[in-house]
C-alpha atoms as a PDB file:
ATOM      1  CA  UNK A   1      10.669  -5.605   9.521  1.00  0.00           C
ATOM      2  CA  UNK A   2       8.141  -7.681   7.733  1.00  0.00           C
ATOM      3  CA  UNK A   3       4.462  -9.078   8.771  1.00  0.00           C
ATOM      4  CA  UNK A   4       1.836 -10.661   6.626  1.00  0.00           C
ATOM      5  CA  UNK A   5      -1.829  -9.236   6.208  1.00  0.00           C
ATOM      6  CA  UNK A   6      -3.889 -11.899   5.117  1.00  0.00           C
ATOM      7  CA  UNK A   7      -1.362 -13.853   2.686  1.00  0.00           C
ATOM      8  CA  UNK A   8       0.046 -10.360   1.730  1.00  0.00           C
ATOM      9  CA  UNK A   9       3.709  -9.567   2.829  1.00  0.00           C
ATOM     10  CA  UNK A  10       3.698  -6.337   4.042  1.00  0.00           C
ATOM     11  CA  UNK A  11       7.413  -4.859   4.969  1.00  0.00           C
ATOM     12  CA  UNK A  12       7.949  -1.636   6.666  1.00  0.00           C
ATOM     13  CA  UNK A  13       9.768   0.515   9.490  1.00  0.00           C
ATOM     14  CA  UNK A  14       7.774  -0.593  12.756  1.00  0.00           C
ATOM     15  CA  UNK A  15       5.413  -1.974  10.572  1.00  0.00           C
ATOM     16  CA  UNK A  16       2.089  -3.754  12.717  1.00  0.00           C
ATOM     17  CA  UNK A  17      -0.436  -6.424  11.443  1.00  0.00           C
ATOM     18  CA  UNK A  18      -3.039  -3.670  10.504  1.00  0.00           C
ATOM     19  CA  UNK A  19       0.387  -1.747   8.245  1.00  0.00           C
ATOM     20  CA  UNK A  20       0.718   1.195  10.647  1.00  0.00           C
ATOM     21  CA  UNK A  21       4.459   1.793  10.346  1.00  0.00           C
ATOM     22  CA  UNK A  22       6.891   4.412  12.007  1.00  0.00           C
ATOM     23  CA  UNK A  23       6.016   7.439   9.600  1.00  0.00           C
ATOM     24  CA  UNK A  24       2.055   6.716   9.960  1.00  0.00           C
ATOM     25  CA  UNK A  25       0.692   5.292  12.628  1.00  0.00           C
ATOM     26  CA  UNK A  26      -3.046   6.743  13.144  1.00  0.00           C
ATOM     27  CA  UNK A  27      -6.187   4.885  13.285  1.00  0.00           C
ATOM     28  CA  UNK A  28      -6.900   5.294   9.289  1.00  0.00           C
ATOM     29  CA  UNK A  29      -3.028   4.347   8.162  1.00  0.00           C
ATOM     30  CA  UNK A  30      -4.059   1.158   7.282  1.00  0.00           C
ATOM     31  CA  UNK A  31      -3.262   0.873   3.618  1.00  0.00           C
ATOM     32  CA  UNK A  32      -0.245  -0.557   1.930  1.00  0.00           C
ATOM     33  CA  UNK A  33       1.159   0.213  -1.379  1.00  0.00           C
ATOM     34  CA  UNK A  34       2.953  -2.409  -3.992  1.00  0.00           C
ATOM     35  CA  UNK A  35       5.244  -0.645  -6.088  1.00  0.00           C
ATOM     36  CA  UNK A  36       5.815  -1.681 -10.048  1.00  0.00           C
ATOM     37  CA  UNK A  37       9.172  -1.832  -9.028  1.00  0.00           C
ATOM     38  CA  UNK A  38       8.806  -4.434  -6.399  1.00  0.00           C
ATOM     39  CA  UNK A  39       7.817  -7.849  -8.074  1.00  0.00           C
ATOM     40  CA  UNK A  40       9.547 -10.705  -6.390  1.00  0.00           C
ATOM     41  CA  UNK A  41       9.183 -14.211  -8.030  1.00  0.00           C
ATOM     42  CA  UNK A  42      10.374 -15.814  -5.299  1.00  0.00           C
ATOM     43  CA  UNK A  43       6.571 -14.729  -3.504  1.00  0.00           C
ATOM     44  CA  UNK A  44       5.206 -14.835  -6.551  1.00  0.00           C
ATOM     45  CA  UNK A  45       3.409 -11.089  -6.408  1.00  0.00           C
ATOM     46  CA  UNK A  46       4.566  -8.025  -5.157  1.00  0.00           C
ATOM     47  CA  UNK A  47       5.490  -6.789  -1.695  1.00  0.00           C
ATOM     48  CA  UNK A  48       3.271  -4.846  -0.213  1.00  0.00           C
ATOM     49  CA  UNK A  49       4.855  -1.348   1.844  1.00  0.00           C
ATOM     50  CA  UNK A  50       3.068   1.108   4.635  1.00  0.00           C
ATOM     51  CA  UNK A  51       4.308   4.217   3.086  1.00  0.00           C
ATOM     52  CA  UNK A  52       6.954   5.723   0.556  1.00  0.00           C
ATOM     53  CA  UNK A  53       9.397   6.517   3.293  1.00  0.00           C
ATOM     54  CA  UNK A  54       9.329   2.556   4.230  1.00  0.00           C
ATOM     55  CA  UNK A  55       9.828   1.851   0.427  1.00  0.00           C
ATOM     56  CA  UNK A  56      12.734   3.838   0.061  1.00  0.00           C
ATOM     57  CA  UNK A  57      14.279   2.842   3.300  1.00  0.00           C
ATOM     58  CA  UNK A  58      14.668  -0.866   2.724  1.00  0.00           C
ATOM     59  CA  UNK A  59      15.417  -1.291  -0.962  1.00  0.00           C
ATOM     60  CA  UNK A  60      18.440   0.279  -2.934  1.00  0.00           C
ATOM     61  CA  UNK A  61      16.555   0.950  -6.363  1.00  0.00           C
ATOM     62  CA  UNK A  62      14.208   3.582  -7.668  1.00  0.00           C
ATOM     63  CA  UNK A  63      10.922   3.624  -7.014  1.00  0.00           C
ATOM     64  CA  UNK A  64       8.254   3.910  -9.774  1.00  0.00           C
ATOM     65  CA  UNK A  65       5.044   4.436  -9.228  1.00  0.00           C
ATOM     66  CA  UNK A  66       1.934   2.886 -11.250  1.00  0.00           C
ATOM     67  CA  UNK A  67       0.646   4.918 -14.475  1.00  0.00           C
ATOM     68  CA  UNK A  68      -2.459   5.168 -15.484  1.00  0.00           C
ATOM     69  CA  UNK A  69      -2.381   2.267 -18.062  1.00  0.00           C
ATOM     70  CA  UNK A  70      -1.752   0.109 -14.866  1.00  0.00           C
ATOM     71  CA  UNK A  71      -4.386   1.179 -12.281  1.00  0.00           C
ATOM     72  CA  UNK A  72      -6.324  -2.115 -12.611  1.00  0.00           C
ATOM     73  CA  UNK A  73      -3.202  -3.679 -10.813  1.00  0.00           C
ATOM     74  CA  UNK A  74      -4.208  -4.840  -7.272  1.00  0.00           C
ATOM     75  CA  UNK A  75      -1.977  -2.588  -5.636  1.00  0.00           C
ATOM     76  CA  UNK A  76      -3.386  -1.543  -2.258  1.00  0.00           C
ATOM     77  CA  UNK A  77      -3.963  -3.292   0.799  1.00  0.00           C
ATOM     78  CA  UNK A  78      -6.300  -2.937   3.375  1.00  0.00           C
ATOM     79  CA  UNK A  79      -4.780  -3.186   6.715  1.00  0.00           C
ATOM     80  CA  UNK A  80      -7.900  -4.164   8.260  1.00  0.00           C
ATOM     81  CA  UNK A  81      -9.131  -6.659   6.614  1.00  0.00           C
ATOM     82  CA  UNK A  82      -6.710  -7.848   4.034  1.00  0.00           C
ATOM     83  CA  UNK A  83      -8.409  -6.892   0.589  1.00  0.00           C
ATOM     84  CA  UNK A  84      -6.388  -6.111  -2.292  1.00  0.00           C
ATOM     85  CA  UNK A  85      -7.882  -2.982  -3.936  1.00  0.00           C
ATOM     86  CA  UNK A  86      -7.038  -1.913  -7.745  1.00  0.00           C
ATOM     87  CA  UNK A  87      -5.627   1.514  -7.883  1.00  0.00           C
ATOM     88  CA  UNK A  88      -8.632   2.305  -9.046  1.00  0.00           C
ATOM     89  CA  UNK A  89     -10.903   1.658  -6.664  1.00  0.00           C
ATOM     90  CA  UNK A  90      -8.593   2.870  -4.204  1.00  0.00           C
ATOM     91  CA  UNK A  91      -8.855   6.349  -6.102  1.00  0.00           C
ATOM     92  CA  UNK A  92     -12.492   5.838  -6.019  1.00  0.00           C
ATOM     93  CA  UNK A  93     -13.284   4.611  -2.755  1.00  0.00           C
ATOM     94  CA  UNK A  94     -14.012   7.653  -1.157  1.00  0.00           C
ATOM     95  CA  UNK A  95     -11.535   6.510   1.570  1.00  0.00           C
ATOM     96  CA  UNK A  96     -13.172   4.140   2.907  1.00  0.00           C
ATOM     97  CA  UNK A  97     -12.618   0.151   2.272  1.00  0.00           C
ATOM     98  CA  UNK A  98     -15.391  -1.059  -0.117  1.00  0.00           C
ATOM     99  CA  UNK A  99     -15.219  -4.247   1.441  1.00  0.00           C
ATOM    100  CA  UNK A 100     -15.286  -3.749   5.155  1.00  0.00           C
ATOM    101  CA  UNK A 101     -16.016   0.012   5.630  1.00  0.00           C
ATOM    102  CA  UNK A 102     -12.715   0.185   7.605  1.00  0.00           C
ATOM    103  CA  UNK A 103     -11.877   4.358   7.534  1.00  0.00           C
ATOM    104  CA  UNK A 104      -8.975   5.086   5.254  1.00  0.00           C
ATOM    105  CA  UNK A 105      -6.859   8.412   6.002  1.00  0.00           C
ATOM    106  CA  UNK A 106      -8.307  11.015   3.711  1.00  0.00           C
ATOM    107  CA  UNK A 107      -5.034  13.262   4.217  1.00  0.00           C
ATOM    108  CA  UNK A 108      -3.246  10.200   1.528  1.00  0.00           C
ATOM    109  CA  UNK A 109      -4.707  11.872  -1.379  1.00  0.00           C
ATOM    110  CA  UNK A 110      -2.744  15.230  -0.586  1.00  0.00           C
ATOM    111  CA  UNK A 111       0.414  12.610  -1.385  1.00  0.00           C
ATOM    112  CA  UNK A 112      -1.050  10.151  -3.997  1.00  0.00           C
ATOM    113  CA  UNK A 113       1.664  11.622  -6.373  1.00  0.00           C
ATOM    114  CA  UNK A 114       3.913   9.346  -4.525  1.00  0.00           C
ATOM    115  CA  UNK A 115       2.082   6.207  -5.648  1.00  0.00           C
ATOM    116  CA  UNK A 116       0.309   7.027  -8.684  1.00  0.00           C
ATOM    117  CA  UNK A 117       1.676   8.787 -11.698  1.00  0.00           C
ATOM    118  CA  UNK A 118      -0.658  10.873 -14.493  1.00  0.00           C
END
């Protein structure tokens, strides 16, 4: 399933406009994650996913995840308002979007490994 956050393709299991999906679906699941493996030129960007689990569910490669020499990518999505966050500031926003305040689940940093290498 696919919907589009802002201009931002976002595809997912269940996936809604704000990029709850069908593994997380609280209030504060409402970031997306590009993967370095997911360019398409065809959209000219990257495709945006809820989760990991979604990720790996819909496409038949393997997933990387961004290193550090790549965290000023704009790789996260907030589901609330649309902003594309670097890693970065992702990692630094105290989980909470820097440009609408929306609440971020702090529990993602207990699984960041999944996104972000070393």
């Amino acid at each position: 399933m696919e919907t589009v956050v802002g201009d931002v393709p976002v595809r997912g299991l269940a996936v809604d406009a704000r990029t709850q999906c069908a593994h997380y679906a609280t209030e504060r699941d409402i970031v997306a994650f590009a993967f370095p493996c997911c360019e398409t030129p065809e959209q000219s960007g990257r495709v945006f996913y809820p989760c990991r689990r979604c990720h790996d569910a819909l496409v038949e490669h393997p997933t990387a995840t961004w290193d550090r020499s790549n965290f000023d990518e704009r790789a996260v999505l907030c589901g609330a308002c649309g902003t594309r966050l670097t890693v970065d500031a992702y990692l630094d926003c105290g989980s909470a979007c820097p440009a609408c305040g929306a609440a971020f689940n702090p529990g993602c940093v207990d699984h960041r490994s999944l996104y972000v290498g070393a």
